[in-house]
N, C-alpha and C. Protein backbone atom coordinates (compact mmCIF):
# COMPACT_ATOMS: atom_id res chain seq x y z
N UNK A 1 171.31 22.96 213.04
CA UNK A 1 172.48 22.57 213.83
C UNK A 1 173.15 23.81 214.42
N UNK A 2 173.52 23.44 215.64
CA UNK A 2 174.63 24.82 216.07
C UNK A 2 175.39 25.01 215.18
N UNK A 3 176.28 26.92 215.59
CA UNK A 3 177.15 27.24 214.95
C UNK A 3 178.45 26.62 215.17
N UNK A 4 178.37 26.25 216.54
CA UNK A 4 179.39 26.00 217.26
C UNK A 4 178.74 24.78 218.73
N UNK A 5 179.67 23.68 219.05
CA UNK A 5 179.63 23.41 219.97
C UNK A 5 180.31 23.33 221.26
N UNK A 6 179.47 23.28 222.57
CA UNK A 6 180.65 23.17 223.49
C UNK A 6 181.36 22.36 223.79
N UNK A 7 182.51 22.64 224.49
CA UNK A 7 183.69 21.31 224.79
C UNK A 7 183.68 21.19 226.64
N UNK A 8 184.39 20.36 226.57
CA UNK A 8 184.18 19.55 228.56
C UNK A 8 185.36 19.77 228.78
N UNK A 9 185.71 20.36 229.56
CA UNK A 9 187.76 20.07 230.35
C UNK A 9 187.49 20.48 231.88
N UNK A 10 188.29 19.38 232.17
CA UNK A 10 188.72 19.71 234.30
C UNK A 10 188.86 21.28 234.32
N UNK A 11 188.40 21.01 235.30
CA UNK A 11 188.32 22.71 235.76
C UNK A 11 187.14 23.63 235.43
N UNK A 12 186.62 23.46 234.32
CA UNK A 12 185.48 24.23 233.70
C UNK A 12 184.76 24.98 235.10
N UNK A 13 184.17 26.10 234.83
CA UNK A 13 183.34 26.83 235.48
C UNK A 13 181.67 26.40 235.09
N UNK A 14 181.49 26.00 234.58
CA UNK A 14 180.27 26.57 233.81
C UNK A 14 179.58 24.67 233.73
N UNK A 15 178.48 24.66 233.82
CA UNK A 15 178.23 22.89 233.60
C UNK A 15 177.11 23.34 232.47
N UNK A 16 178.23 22.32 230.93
CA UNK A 16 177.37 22.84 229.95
C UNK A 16 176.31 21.14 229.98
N UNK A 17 175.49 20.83 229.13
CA UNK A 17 174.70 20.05 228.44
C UNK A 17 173.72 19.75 227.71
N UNK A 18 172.84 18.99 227.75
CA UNK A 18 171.76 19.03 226.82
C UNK A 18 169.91 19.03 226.96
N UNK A 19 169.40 19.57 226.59
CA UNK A 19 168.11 19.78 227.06
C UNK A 19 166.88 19.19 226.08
N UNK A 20 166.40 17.97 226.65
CA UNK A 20 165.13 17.49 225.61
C UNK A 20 164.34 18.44 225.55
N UNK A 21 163.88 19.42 224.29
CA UNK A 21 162.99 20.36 224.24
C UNK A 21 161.73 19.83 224.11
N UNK A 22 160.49 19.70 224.72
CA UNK A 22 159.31 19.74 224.27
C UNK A 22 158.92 21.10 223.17
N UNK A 23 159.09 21.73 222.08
CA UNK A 23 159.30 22.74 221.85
C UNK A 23 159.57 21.74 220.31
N UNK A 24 160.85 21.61 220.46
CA UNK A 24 161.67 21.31 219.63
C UNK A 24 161.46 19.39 218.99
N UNK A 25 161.21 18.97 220.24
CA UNK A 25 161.04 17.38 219.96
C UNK A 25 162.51 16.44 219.54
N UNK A 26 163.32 17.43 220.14
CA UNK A 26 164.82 17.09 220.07
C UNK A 26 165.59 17.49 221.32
N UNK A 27 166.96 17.58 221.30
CA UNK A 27 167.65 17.63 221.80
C UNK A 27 168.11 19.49 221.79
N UNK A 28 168.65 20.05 222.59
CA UNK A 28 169.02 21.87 222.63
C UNK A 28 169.97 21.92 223.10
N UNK A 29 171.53 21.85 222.96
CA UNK A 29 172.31 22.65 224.24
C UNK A 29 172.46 23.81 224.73
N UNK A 30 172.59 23.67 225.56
CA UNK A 30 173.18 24.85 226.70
C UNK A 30 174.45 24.95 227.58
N UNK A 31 175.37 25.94 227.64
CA UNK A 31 176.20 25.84 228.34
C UNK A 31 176.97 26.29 229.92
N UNK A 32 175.69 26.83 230.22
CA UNK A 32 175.90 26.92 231.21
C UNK A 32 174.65 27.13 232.02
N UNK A 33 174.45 26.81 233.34
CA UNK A 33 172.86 26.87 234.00
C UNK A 33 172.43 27.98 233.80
N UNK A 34 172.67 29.00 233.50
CA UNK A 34 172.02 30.38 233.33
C UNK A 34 171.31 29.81 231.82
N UNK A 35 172.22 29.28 231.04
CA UNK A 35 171.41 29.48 229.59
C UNK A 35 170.43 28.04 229.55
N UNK A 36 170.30 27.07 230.60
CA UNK A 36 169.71 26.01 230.76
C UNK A 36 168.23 27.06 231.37
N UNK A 37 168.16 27.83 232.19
CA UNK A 37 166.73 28.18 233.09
C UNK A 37 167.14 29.12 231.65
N UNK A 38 167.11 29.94 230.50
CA UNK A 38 166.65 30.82 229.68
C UNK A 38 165.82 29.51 228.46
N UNK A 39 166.58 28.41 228.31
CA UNK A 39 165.74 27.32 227.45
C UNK A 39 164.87 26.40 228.37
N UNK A 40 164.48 26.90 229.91
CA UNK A 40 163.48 25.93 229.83
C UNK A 40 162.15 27.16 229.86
N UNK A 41 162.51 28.59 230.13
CA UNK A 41 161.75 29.59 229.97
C UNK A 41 161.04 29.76 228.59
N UNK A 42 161.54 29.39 227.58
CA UNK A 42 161.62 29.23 225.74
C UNK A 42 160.53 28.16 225.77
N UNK A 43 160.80 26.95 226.47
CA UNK A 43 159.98 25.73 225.78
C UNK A 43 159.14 25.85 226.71
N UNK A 44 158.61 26.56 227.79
CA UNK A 44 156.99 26.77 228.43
C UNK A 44 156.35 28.18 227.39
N UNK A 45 157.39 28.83 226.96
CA UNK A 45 156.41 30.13 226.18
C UNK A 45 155.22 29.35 224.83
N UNK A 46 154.19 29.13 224.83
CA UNK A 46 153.78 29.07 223.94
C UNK A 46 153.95 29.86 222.26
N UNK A 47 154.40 31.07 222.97
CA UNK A 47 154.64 31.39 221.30
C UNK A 47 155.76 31.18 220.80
N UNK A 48 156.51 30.70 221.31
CA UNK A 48 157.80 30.26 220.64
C UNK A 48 157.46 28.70 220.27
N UNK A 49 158.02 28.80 218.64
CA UNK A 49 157.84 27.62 218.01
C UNK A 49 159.15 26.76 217.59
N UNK A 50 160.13 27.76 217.75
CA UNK A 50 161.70 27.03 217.54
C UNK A 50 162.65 27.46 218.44
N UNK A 51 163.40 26.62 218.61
CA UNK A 51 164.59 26.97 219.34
C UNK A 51 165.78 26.72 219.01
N UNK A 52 166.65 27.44 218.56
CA UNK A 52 168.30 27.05 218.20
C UNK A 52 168.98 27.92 218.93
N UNK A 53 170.19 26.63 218.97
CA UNK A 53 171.22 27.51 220.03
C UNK A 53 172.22 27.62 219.49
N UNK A 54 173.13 28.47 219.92
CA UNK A 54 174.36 29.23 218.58
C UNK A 54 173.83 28.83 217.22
N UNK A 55 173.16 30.06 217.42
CA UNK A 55 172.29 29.61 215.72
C UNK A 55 173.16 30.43 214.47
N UNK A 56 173.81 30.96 215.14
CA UNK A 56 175.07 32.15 213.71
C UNK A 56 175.79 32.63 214.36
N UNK A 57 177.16 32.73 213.20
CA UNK A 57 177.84 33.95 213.22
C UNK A 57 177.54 34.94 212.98
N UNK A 58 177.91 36.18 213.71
CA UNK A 58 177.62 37.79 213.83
C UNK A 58 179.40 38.42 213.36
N UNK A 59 179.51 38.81 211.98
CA UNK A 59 180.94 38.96 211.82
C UNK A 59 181.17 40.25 211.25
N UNK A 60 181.67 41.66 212.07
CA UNK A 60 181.64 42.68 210.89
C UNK A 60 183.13 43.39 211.14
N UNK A 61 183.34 44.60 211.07
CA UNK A 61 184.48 45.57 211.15
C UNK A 61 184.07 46.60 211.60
N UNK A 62 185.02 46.74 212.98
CA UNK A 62 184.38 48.14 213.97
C UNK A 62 185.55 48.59 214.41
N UNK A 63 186.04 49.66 214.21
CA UNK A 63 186.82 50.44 214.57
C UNK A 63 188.29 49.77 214.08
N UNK A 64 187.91 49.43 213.05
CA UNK A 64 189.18 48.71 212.24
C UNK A 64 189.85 47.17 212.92
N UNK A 65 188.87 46.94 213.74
CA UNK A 65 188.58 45.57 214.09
C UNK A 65 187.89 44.60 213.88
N UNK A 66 188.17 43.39 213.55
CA UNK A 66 187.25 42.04 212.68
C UNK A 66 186.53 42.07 214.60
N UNK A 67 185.46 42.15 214.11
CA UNK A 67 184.47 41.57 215.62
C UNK A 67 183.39 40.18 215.26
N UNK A 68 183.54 39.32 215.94
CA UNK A 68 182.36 38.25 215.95
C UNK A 68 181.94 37.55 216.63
N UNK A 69 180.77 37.42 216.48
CA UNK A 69 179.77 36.95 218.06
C UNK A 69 179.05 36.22 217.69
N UNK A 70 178.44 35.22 218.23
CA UNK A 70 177.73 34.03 218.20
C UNK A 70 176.87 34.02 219.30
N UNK A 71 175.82 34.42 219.23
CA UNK A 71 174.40 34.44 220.21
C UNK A 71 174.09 32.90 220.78
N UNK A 72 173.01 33.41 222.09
CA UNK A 72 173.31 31.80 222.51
C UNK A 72 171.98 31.32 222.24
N UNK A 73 170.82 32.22 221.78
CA UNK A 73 169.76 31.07 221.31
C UNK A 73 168.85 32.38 220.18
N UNK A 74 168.85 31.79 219.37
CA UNK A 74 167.46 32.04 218.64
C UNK A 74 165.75 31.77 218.93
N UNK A 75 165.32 32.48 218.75
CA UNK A 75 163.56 32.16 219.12
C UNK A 75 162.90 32.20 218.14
N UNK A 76 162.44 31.38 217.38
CA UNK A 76 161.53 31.38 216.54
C UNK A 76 160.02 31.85 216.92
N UNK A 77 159.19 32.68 216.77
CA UNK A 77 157.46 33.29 217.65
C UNK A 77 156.46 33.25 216.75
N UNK A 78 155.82 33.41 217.24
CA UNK A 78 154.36 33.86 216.06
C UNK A 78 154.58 34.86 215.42
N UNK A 79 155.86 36.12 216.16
CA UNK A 79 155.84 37.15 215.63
C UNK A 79 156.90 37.93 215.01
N UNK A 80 157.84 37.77 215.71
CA UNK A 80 159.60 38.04 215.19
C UNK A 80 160.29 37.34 215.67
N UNK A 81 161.18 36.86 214.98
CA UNK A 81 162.46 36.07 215.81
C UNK A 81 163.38 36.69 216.69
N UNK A 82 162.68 36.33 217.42
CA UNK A 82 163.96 36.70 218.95
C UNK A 82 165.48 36.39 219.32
N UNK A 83 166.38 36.85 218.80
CA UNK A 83 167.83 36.59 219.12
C UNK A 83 168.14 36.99 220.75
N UNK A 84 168.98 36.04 220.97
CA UNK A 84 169.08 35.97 222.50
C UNK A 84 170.55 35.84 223.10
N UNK A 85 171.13 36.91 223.83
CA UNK A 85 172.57 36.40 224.54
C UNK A 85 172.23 36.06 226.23
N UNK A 86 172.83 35.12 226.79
CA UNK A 86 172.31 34.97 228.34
C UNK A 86 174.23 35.53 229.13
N UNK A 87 173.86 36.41 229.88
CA UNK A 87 175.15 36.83 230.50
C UNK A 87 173.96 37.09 232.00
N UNK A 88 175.13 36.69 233.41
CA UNK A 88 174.76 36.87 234.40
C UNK A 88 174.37 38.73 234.67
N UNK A 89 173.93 38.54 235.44
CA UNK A 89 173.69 40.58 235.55
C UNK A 89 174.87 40.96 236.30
N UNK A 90 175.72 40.68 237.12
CA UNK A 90 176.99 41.33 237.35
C UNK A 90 178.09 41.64 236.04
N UNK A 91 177.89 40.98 234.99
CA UNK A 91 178.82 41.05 234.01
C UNK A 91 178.72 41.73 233.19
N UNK A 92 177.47 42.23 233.24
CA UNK A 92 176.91 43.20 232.07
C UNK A 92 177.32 44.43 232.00
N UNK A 93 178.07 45.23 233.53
CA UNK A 93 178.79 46.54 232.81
C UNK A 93 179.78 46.57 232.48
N UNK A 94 180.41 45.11 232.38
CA UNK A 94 181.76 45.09 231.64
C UNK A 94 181.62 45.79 230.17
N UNK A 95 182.74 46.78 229.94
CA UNK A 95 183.01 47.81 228.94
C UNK A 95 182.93 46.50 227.32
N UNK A 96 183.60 45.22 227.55
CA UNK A 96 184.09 44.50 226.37
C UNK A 96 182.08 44.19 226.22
N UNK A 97 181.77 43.25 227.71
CA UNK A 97 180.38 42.95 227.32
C UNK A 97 179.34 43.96 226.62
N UNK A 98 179.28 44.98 227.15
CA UNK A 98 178.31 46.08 226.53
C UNK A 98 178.50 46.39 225.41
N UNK A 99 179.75 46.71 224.94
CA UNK A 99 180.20 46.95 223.22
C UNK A 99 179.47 45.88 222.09
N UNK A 100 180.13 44.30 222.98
CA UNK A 100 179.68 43.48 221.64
C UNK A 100 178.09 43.01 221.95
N UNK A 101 177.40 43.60 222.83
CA UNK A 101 176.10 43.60 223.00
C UNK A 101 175.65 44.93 221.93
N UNK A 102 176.24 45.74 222.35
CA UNK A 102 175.44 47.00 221.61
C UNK A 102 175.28 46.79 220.01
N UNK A 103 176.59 46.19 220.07
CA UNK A 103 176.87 46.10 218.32
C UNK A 103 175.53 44.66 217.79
N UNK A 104 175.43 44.20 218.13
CA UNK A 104 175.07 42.57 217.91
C UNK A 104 173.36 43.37 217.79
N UNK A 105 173.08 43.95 219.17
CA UNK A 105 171.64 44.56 219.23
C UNK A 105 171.18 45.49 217.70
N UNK A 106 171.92 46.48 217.11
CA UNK A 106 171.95 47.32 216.21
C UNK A 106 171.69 45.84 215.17
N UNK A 107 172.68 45.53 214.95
CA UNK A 107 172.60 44.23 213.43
C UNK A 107 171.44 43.48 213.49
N UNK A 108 170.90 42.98 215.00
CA UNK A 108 169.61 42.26 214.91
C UNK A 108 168.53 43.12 214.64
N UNK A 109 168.71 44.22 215.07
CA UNK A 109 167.39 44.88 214.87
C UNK A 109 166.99 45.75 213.71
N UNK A 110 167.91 45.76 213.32
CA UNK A 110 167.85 46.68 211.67
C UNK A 110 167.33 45.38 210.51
N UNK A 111 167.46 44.24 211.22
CA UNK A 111 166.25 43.31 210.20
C UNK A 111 164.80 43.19 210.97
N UNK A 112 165.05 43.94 211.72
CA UNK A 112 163.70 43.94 212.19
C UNK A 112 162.67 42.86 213.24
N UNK A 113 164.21 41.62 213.15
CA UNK A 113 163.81 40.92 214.90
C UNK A 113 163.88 41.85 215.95
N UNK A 114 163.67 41.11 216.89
CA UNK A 114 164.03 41.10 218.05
C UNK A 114 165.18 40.64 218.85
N UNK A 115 166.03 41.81 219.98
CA UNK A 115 167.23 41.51 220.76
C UNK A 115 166.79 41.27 222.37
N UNK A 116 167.42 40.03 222.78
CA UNK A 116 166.99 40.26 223.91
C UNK A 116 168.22 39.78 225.09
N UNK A 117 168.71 40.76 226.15
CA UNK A 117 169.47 40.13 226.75
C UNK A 117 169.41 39.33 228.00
N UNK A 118 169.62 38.12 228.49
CA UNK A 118 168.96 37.48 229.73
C UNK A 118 169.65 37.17 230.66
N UNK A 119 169.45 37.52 232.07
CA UNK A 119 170.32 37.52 233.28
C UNK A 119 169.31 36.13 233.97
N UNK A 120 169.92 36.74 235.10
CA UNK A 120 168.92 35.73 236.38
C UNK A 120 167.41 35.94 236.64
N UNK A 121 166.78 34.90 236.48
CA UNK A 121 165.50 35.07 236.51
C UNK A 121 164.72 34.90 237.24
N UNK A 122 163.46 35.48 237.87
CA UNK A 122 162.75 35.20 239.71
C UNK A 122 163.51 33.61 239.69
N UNK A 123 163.60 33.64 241.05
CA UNK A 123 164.29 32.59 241.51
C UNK A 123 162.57 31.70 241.84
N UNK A 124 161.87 31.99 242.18
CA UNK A 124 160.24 31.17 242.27
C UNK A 124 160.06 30.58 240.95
N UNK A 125 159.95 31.79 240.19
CA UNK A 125 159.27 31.13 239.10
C UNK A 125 160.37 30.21 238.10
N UNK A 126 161.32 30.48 238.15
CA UNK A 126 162.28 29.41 237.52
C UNK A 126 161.90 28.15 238.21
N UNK A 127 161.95 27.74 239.85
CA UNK A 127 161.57 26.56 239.97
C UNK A 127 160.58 26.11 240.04
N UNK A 128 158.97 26.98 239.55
CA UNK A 128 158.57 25.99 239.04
C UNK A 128 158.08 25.87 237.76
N UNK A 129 158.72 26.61 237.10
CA UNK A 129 158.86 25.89 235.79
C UNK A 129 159.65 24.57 235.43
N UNK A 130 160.90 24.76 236.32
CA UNK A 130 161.82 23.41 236.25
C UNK A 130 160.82 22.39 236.63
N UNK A 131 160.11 22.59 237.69
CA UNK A 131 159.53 21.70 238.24
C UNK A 131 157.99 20.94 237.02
N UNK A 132 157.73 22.36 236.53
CA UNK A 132 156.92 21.74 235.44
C UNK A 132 156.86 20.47 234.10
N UNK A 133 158.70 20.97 233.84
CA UNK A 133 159.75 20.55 233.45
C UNK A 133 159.32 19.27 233.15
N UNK A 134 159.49 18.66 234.19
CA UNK A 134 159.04 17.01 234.62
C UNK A 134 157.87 16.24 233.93
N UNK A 135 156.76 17.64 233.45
CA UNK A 135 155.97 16.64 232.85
C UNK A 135 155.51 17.34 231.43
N UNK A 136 156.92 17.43 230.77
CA UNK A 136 156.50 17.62 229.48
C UNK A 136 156.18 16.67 228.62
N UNK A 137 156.71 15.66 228.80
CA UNK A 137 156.98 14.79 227.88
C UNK A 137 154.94 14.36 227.37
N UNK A 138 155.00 14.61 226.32
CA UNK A 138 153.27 14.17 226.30
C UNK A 138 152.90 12.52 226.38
N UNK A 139 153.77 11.93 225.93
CA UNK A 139 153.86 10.64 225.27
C UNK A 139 153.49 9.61 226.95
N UNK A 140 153.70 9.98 228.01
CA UNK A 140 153.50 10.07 229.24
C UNK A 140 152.49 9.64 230.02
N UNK A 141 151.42 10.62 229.43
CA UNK A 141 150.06 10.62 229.98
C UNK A 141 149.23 9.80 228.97
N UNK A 142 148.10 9.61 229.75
CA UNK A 142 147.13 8.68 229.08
C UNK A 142 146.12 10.33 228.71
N UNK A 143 146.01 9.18 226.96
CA UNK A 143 145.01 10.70 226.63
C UNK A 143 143.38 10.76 226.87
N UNK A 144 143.16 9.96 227.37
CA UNK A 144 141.80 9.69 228.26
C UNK A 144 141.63 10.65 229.30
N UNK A 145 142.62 10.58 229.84
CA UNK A 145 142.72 10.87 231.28
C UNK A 145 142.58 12.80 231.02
N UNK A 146 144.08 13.21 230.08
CA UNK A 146 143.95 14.75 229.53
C UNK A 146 142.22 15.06 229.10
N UNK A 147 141.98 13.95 228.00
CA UNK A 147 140.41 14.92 227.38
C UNK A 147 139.98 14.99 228.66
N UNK A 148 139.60 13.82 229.31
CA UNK A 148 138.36 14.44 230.66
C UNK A 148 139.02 15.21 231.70
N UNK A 149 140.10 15.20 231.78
CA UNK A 149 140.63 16.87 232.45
C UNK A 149 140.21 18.13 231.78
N UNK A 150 140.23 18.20 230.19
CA UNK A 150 140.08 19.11 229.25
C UNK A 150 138.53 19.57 229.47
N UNK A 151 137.92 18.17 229.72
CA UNK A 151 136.12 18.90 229.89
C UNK A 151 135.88 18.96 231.03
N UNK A 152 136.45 18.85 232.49
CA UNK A 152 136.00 18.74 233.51
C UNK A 152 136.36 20.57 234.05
N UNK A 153 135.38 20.96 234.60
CA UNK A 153 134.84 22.09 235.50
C UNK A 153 136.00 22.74 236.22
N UNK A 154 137.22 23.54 235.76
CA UNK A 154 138.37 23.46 236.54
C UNK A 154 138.43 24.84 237.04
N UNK A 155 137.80 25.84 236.17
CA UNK A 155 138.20 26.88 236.61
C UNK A 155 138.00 27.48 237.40
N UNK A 156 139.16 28.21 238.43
CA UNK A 156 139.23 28.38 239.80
C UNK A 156 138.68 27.42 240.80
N UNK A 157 138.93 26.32 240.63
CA UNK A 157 139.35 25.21 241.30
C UNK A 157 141.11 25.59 241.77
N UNK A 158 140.93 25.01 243.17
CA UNK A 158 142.43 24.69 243.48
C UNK A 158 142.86 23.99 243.49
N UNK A 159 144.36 23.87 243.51
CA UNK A 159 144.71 22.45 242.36
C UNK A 159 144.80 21.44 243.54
N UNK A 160 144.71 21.45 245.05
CA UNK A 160 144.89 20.42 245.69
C UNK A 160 143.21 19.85 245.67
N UNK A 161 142.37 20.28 245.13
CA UNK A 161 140.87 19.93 245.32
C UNK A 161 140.70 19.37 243.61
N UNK A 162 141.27 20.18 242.53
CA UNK A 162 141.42 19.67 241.45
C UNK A 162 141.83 17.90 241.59
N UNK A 163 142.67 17.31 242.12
CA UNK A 163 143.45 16.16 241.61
C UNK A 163 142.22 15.01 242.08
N UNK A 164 140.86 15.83 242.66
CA UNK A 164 140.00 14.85 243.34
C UNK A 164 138.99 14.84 241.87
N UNK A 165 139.10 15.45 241.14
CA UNK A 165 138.10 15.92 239.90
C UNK A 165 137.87 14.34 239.17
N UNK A 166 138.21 13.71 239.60
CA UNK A 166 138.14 12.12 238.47
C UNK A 166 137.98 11.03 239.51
N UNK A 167 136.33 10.67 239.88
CA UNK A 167 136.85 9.57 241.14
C UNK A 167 136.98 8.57 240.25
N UNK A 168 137.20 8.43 238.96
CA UNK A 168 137.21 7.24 238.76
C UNK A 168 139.09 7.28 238.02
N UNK A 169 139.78 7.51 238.45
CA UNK A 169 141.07 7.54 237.99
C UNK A 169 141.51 7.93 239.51
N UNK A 170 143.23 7.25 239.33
CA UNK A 170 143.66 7.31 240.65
C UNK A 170 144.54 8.61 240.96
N UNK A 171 144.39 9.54 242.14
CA UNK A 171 144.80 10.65 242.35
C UNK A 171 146.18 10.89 241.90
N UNK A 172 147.11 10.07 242.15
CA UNK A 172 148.64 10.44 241.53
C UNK A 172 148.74 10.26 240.13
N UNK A 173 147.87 9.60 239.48
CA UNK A 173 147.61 9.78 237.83
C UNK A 173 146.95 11.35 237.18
N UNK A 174 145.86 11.78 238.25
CA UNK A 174 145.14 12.89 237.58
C UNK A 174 146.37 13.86 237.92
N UNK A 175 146.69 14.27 239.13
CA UNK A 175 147.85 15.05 239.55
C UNK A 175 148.73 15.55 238.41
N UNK A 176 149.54 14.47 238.00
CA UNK A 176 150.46 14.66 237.10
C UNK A 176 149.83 14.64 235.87
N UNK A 177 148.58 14.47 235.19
CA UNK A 177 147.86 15.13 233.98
C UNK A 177 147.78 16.38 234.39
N UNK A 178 146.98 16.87 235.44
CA UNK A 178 147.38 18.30 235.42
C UNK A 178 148.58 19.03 235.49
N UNK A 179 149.79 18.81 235.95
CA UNK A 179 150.90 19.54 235.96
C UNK A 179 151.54 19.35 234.37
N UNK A 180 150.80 17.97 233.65
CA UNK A 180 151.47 18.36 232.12
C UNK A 180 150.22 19.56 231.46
N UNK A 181 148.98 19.67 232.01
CA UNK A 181 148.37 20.75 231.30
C UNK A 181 148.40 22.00 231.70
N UNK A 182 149.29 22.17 232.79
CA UNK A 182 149.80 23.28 233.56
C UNK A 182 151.02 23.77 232.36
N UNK A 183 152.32 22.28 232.31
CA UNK A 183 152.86 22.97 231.29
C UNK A 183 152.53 23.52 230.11
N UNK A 184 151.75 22.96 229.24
CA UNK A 184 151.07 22.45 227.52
C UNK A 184 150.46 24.32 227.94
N UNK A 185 150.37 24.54 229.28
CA UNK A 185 149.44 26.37 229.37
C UNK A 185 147.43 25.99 228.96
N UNK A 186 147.05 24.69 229.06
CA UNK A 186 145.85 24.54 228.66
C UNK A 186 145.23 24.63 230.11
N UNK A 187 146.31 24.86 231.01
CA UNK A 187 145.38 25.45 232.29
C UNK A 187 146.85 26.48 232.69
N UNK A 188 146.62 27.53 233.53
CA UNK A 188 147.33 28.10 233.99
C UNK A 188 147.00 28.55 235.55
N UNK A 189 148.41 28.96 236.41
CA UNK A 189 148.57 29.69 237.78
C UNK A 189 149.23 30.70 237.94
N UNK A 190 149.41 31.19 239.46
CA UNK A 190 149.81 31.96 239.50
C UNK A 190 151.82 31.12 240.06
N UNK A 191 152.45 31.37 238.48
CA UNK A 191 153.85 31.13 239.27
C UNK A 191 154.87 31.75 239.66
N UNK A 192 154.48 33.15 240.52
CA UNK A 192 155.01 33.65 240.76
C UNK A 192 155.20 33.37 242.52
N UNK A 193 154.51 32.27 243.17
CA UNK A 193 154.32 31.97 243.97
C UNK A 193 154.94 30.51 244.47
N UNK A 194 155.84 29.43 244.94
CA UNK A 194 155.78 28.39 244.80
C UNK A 194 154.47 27.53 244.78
N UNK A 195 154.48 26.33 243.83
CA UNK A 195 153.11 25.91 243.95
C UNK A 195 152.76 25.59 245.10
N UNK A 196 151.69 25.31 245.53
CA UNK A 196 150.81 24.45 246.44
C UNK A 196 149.79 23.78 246.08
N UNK A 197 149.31 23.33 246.84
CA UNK A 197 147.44 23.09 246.72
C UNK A 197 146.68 23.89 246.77
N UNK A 198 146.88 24.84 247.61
CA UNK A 198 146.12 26.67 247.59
C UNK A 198 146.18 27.09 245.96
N UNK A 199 146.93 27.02 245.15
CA UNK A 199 147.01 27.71 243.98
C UNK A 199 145.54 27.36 243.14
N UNK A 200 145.26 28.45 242.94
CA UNK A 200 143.63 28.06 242.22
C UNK A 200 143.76 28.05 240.35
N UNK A 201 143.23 27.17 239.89
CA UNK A 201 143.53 26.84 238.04
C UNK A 201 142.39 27.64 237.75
N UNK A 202 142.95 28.37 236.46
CA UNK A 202 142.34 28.96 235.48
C UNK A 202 142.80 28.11 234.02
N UNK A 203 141.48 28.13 233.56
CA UNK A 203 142.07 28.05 231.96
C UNK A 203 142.28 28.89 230.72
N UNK A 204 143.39 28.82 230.01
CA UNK A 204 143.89 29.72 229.68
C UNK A 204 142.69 30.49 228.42
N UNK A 205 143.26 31.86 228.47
CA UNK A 205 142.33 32.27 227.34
C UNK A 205 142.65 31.93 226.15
């Protein structure tokens, strides 16, 4: 469970809510769209296996001041847990922001996670991951349809010549099996590009 949750009032800057994690198989908040594109970046990483958001208090004494901070997501990995604050990149040379970053960075890392701080991210590849977004849900697809995607001949195929790979299934069905095995990473592109049909599939190593 969070440490803390957010609250709604007129006026707010920020549009907080909630994010079905494929990841998680639950529910994630986020509070503001910056920390919404850092959790949908989390639940396409394959090595991340958990996700919590305000997952602790951070509470010590610095300069004869009680300081405490509450991070906005945890990462659970194959390899260290990744603690995470999301601040826009104009805000970051604020003197208050950098302090309780610096401090927070030192405490995470002297256990030997990982700190990581997250701004704005390629503006391409955020949308199409959002766009990937769409077909996480597994429960979705017919699993017929995935295995013989899984054995069919894809690599470096392009994906507008890909969706022809099944004449016996109908093109807007195979389509969207591939964009959920685009997400799942059991095929991958290049998304640094908006998609197209030009984009040629590899499968992943």
């Amino acid at each position: 469970m969070p440490w803390r949750t957010f609250r709604w009032y007129k006026g707010q800057k920020h549009y907080s809510g909630t994010y079905w994690s494929a990841t998680m198989r639950d529910h994630v908040i986020y509070e503001s769209r910056l920390e919404l594109s850092r959790l949908l970046f989390a639940d396409f990483d394959s090595s991340v296996r958990g996700i919590v958001a305000q997952p602790f208090l951070l509470k010590t004494v610095m300069e004869g001041k009680v300081r405490r901070h509450i991070p906005d997501y945890l990462l659970l990995t194959r390899e260290v847990p990744v603690v995470v604050d999301v601040k826009p990149l104009h805000r970051l040379s604020k003197p208050e922001v950098a302090f309780t970053f610096g401090w927070t960075r030192r405490a995470v890392e002297s256990r030997g996670w990982a700190y990581e701080v997250w701004s704005e991210p390629p503006a391409v590849k955020l949308e199409n991951i959002r766009f990937l977004a769409g077909y996480r849900r597994d429960w979705l697809f017919s699993p017929e349809v995935l295995e013989d995607l899984r054995g069919a001949e894809l690599d470096g195929v392009p994906l507008g010549q890909a969706t022809c790979c099944l004449p016996n299934r109908s093109e807007p069905q195979v389509r969207s099996a591939i964009h959920h095995l685009l997400w799942t990473r059991s095929l991958v592109t290049d998304l640094d590009r908006p998609l197209s049909p030009s984009h040629v599939l590899r499968r992943a190593a």
